[in-house]
C-alpha atoms as a PDB file:
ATOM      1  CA  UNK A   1     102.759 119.584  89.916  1.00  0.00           C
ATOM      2  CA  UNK A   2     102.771 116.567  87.659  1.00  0.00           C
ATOM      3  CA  UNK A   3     100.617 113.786  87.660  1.00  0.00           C
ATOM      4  CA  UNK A   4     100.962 109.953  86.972  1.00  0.00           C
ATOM      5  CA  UNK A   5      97.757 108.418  85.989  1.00  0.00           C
ATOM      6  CA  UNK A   6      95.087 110.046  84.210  1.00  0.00           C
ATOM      7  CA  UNK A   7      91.944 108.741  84.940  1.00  0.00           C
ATOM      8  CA  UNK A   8      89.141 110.011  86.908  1.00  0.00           C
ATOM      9  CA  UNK A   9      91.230 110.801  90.401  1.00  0.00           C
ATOM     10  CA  UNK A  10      93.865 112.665  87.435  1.00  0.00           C
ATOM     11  CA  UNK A  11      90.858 114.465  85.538  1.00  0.00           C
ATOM     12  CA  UNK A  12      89.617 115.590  89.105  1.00  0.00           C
ATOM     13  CA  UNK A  13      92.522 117.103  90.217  1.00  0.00           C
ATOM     14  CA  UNK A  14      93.636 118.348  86.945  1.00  0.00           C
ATOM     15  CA  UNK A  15      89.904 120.408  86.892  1.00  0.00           C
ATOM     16  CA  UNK A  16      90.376 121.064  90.794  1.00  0.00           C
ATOM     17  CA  UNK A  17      94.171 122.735  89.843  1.00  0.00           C
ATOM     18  CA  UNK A  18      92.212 124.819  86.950  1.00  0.00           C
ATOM     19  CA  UNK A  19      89.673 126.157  88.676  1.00  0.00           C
ATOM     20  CA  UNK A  20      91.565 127.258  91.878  1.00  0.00           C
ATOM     21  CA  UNK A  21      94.561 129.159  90.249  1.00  0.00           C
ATOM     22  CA  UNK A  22      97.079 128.556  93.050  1.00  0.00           C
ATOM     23  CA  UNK A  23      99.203 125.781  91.196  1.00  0.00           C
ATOM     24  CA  UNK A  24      99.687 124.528  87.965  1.00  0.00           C
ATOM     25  CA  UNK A  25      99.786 120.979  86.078  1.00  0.00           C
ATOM     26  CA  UNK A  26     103.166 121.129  84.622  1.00  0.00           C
ATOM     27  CA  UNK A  27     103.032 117.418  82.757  1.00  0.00           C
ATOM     28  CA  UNK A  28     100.486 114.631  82.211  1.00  0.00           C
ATOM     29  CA  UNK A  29     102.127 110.736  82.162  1.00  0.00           C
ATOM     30  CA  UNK A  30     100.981 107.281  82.201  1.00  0.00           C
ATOM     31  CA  UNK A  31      97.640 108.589  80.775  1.00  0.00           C
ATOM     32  CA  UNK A  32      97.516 104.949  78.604  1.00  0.00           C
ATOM     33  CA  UNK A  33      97.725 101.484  80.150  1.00  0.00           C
ATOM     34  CA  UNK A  34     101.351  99.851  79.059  1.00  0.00           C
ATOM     35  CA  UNK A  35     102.700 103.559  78.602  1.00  0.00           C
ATOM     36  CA  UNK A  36     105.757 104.604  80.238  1.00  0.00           C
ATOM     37  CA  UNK A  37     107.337 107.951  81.652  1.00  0.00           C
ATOM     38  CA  UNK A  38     110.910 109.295  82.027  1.00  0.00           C
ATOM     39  CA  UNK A  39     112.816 111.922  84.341  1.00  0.00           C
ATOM     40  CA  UNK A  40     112.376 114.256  81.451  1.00  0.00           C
ATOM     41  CA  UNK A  41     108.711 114.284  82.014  1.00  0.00           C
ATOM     42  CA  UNK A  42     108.511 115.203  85.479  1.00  0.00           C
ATOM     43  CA  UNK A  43     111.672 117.853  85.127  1.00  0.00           C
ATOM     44  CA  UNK A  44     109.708 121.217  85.652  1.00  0.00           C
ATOM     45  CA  UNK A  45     107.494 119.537  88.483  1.00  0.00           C
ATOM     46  CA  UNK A  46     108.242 120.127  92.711  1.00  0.00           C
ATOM     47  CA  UNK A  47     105.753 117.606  93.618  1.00  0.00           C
ATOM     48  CA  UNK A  48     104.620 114.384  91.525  1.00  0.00           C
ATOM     49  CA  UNK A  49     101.286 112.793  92.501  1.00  0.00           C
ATOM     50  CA  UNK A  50     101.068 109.376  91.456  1.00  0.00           C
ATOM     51  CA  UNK A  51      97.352 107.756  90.841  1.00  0.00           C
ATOM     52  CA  UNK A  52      97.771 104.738  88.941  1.00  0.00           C
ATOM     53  CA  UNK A  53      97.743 101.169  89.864  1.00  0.00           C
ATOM     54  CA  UNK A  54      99.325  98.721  92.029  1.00  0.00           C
ATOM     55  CA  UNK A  55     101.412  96.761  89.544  1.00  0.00           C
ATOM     56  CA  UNK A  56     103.478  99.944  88.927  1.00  0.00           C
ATOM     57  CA  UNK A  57     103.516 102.495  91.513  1.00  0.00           C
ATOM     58  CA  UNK A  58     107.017 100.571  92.839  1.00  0.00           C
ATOM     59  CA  UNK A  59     108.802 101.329  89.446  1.00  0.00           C
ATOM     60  CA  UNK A  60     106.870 104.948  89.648  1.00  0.00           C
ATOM     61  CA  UNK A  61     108.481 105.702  93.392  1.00  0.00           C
ATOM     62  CA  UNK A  62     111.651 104.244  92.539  1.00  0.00           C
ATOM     63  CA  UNK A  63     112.099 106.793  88.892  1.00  0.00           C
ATOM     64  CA  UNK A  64     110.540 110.019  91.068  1.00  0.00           C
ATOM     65  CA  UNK A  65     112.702 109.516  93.727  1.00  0.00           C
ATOM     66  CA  UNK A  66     116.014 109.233  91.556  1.00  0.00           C
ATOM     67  CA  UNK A  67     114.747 112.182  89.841  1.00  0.00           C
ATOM     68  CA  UNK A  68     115.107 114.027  93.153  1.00  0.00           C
ATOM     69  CA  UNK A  69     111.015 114.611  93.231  1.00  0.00           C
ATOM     70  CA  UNK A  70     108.728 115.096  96.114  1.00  0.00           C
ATOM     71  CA  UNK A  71     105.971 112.598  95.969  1.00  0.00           C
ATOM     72  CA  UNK A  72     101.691 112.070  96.687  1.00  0.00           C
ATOM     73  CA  UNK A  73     100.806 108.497  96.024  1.00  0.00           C
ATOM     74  CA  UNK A  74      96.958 108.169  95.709  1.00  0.00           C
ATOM     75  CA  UNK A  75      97.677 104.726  94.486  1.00  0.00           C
ATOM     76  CA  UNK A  76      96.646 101.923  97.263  1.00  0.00           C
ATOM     77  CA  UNK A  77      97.507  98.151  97.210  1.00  0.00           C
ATOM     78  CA  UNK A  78     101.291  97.996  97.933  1.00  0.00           C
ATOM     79  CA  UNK A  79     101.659  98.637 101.529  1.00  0.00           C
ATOM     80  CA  UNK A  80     103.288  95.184 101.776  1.00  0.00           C
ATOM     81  CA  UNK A  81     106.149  97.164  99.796  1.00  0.00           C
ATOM     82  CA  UNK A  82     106.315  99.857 102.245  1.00  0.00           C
ATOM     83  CA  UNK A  83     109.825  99.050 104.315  1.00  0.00           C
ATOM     84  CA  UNK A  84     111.228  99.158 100.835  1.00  0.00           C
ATOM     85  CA  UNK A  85     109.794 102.183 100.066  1.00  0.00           C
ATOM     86  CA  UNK A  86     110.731 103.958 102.622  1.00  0.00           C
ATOM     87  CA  UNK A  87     114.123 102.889 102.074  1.00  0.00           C
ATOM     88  CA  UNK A  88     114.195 104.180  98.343  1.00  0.00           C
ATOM     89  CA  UNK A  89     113.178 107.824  99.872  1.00  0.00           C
ATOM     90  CA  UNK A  90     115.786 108.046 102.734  1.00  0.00           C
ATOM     91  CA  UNK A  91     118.455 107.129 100.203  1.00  0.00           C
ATOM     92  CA  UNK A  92     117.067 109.487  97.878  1.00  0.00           C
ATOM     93  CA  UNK A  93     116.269 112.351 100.281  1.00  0.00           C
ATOM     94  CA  UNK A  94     112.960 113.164  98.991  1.00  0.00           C
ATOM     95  CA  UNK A  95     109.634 113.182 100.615  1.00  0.00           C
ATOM     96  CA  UNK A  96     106.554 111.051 100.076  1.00  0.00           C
ATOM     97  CA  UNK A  97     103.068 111.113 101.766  1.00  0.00           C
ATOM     98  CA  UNK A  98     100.509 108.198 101.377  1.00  0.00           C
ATOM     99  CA  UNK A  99      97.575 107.291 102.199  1.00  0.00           C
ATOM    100  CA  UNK A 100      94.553 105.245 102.207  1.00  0.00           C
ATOM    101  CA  UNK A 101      92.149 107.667 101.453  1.00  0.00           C
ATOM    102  CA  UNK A 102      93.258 111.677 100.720  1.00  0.00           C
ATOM    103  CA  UNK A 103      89.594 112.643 101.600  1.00  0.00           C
ATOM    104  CA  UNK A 104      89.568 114.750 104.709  1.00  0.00           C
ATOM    105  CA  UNK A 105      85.744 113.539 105.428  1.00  0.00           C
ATOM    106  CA  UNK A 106      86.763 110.023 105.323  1.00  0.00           C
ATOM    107  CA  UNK A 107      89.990 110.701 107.480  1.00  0.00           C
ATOM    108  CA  UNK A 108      87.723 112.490 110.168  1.00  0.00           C
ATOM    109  CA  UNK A 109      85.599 108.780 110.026  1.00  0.00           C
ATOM    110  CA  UNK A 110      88.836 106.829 110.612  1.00  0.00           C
ATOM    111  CA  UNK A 111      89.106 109.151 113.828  1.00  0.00           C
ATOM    112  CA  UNK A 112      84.891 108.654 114.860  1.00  0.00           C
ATOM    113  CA  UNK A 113      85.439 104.797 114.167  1.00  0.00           C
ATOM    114  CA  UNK A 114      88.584 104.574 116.327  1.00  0.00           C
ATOM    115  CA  UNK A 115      86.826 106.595 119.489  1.00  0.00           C
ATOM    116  CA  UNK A 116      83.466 104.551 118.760  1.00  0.00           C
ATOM    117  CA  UNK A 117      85.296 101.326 119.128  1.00  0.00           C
ATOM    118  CA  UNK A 118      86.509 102.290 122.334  1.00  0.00           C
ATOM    119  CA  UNK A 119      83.184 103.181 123.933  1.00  0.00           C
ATOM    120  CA  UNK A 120      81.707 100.484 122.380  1.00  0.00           C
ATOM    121  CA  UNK A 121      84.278  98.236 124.126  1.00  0.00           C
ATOM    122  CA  UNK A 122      83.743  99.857 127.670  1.00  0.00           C
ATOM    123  CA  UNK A 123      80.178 100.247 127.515  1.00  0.00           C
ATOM    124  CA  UNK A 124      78.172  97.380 126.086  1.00  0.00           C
ATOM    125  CA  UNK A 125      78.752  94.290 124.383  1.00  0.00           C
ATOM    126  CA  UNK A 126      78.394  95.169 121.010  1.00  0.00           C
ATOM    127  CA  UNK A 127      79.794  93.180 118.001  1.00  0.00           C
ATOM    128  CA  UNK A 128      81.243  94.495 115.213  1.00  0.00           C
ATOM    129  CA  UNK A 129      81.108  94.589 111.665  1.00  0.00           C
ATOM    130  CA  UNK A 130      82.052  96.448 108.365  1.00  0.00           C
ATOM    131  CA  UNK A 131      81.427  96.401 104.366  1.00  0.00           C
ATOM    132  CA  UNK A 132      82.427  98.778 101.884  1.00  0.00           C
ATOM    133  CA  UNK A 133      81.151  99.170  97.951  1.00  0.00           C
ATOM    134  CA  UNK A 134      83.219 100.610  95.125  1.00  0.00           C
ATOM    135  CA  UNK A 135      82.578 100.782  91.647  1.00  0.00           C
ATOM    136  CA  UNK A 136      83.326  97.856  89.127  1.00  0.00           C
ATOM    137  CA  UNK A 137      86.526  99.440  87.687  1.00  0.00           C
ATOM    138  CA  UNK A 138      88.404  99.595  90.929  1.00  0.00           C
ATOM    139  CA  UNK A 139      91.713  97.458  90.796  1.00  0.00           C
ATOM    140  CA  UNK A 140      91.804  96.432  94.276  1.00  0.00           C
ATOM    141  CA  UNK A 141      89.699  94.504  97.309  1.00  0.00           C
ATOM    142  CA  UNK A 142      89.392  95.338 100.072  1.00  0.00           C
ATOM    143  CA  UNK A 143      89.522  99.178  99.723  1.00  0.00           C
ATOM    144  CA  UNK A 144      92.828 101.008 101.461  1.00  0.00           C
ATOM    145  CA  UNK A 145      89.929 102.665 103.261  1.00  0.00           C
ATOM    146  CA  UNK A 146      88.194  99.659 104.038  1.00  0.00           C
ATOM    147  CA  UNK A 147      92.095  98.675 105.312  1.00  0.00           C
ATOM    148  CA  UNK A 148      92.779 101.620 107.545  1.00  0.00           C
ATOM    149  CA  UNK A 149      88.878 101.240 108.798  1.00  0.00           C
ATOM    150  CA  UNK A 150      89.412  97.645 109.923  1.00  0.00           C
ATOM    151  CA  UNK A 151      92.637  98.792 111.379  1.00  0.00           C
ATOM    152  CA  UNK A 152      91.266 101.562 113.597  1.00  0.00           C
ATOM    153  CA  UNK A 153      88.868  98.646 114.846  1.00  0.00           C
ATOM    154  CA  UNK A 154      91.535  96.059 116.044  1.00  0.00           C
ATOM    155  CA  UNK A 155      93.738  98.947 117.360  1.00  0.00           C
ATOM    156  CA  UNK A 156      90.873 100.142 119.763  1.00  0.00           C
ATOM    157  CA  UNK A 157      88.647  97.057 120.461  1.00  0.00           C
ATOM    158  CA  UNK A 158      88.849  94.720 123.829  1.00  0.00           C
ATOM    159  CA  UNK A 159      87.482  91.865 121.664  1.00  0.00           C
ATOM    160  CA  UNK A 160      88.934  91.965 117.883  1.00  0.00           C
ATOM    161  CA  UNK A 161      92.294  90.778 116.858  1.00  0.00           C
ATOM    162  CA  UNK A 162      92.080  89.179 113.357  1.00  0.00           C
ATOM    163  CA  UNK A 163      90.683  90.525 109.923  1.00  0.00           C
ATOM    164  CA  UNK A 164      88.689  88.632 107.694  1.00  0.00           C
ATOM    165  CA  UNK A 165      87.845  90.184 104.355  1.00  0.00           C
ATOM    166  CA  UNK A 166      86.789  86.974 102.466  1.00  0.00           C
ATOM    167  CA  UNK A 167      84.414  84.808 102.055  1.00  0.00           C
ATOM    168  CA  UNK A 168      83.285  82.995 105.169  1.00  0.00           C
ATOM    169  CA  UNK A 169      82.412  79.239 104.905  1.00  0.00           C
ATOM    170  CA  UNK A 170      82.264  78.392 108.560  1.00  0.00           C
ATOM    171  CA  UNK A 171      80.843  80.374 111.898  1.00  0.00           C
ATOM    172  CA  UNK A 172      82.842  83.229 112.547  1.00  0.00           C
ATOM    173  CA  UNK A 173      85.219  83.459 115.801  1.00  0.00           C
ATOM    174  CA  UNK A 174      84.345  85.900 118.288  1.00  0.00           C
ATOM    175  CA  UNK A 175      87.940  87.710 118.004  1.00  0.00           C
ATOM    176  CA  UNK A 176      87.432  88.284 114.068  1.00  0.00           C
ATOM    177  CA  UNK A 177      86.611  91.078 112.171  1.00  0.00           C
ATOM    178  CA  UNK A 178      84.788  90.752 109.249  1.00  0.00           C
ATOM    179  CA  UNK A 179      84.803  93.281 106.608  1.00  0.00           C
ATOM    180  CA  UNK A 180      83.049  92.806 103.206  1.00  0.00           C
ATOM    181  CA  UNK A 181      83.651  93.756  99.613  1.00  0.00           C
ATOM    182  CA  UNK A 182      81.270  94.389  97.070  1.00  0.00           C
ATOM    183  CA  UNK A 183      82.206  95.383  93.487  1.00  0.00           C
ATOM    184  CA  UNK A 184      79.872  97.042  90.818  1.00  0.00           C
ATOM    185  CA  UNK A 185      78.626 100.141  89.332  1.00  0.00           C
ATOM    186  CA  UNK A 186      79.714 103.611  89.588  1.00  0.00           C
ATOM    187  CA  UNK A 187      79.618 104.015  93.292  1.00  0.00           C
ATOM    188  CA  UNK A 188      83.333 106.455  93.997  1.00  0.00           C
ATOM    189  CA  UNK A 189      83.121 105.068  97.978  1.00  0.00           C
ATOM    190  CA  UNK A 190      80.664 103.664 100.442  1.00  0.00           C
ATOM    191  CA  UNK A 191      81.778 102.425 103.936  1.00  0.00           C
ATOM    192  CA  UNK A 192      79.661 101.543 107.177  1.00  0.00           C
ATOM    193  CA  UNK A 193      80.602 100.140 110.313  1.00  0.00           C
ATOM    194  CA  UNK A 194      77.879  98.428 112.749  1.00  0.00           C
ATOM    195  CA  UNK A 195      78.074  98.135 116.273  1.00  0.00           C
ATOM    196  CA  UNK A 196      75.366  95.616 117.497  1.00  0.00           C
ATOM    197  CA  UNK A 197      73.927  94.361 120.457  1.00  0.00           C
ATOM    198  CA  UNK A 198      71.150  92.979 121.501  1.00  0.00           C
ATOM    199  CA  UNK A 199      69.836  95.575 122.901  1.00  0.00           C
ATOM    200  CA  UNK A 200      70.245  98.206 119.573  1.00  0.00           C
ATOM    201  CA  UNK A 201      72.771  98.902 116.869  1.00  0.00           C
ATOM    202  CA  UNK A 202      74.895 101.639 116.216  1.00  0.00           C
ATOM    203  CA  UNK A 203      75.828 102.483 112.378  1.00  0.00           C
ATOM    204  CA  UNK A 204      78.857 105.035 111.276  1.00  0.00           C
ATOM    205  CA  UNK A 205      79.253 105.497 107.690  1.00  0.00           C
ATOM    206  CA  UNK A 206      81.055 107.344 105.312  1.00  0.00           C
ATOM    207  CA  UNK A 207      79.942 107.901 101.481  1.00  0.00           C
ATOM    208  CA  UNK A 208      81.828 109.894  98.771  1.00  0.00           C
ATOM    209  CA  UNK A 209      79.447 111.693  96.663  1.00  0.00           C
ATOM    210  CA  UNK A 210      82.161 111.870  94.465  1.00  0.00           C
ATOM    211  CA  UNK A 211      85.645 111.887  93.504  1.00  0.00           C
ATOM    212  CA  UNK A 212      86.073 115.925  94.981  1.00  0.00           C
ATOM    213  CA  UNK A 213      87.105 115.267  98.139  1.00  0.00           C
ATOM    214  CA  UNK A 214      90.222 112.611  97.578  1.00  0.00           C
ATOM    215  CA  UNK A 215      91.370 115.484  94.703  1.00  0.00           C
ATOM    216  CA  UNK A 216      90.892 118.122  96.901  1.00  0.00           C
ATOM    217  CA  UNK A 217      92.882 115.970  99.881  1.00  0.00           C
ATOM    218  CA  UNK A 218      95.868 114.655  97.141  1.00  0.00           C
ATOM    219  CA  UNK A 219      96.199 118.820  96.579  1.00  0.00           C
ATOM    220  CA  UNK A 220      96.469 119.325 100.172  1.00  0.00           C
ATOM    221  CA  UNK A 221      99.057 116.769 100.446  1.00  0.00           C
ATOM    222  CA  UNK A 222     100.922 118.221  97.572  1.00  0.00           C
ATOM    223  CA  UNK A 223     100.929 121.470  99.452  1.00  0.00           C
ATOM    224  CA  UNK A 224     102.035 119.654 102.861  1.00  0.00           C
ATOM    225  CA  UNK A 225     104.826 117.344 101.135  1.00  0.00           C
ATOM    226  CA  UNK A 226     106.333 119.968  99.089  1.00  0.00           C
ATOM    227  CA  UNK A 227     109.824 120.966 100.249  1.00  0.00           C
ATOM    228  CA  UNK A 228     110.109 118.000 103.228  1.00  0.00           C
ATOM    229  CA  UNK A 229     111.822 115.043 103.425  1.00  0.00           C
ATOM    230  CA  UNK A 230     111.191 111.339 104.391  1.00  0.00           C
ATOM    231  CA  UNK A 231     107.466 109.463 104.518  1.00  0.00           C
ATOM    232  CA  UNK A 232     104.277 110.810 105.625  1.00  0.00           C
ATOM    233  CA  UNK A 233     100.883 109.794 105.823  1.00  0.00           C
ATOM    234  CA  UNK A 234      97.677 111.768 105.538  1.00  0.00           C
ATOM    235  CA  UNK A 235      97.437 111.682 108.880  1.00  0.00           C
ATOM    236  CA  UNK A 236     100.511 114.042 109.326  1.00  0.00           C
ATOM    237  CA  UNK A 237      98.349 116.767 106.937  1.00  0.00           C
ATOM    238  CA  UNK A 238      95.171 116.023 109.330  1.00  0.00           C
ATOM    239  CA  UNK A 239      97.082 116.879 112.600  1.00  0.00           C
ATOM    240  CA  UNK A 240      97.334 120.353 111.291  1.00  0.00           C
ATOM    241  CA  UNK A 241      95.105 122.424 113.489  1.00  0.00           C
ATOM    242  CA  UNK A 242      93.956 119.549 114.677  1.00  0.00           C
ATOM    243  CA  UNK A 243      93.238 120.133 118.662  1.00  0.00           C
ATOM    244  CA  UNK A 244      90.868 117.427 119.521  1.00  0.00           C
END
């Protein structure tokens, strides 16, 4: 493996790769804001997992897939970019796998979220809300996770059909779905959805203790990616043995 980014999601999996023996960190690149990396860098590598940041992870695609590299991209904020993406790997022939969140824990809450919705939309007339809380480094608002949350929400509720992640300076419509930000400290991930009605309130959250899980998860996509082509989400790696 080699890994764009170096930061704490880099160190993690770079201690995670260590201490399990199985693989091995072949190169280390874009460890310094402004630097840059080249095909020579990522040579010995099958499978290049990218965490960096959102201004770059185009130009990072775009030089892994010309290099003929598989690729994990931990890095969120781009999915506006993703036709073109996918276009870059088809005409490359590689493989990438993305996703909003790598940790299998908060992939199994995407799944209790969707089938709570849906109850909660045939049973009672419960509202429905969301916030999330990340530390005061992280480069982008809302979350991917708080993203993919809100999006198991609209896809599954009788009632919601429009996202709101701002700041609300009027009542909110009964069709919106507001999901809140909040931005300080060290906190590596804290979601929680609320169903509520008059009569009671249900709450589903999800907290990272800390940044384990999404290393463990980018590893597992590593292993799933490796040797495929085309894109993938980290929902193809959680249908594995999945028989629910």
């Amino acid at each position: 493996m080699a890994l764009l980014g170096h930061g704490n999601m880099g160190k993690e999996i770079e201690r995670l790769v260590a201490v399990g023996g199985k693989h091995r960190i072949v190169s280390i690149a874009l460890s310094k804001r402004g630097a840059a990396f080249a095909a020579e860098d990522i040579r010995e590598a099958d499978v290049v997992i990218d965490f960096t940041s959102p201004e770059i992870i185009l130009e990072n695609i775009k030089k892994v897939a010309a290099a003929g590299k598989n690729m994990v991209v931990g890095t969120t904020g781009w999915y506006e970019h993703l036709d073109d993406v996918a276009k870059v790997i088809k005409k490359s022939g590689t493989g990438l796998i993305y996703g909003q969140n790598f940790s299998v824990g908060a992939n199994i809450f995407f799944q209790v979220v969707a089938h709570a919705t849906k109850l909660a939309s045939a049973f009672g007339d419960y509202d429905v809300y969301g916030f999330e809380i990340h530390h005061a480094a992280k480069k982008d608002s809302p979350s991917g996770t708080a993203l993919r949350t809100a999006q198991e929400i609209l896809k599954n509720s009788s009632t919601k059909k429009i996202l709101q992640t701002g700041k609300l300076d009027r009542q909110r419509n009964p069709d919106e779905l507001h999901f809140a930000s909040v931005r300080g400290g060290r906190n590596p991930g804290f979601h929680e959805v609320v169903f509520d009605s008059a009569a009671d309130s249900i709450t589903l959250s999800h907290s990272a203790h800390n940044r384990t899980g999404f290393a463990e998860g980018a590893i597992l996509a590593a292993e799933f990616i490796r040797g495929k082509k085309g894109l993938y989400t980290f929902d193809d790696v959680m249908k594995i043995g999945n028989t629910v």
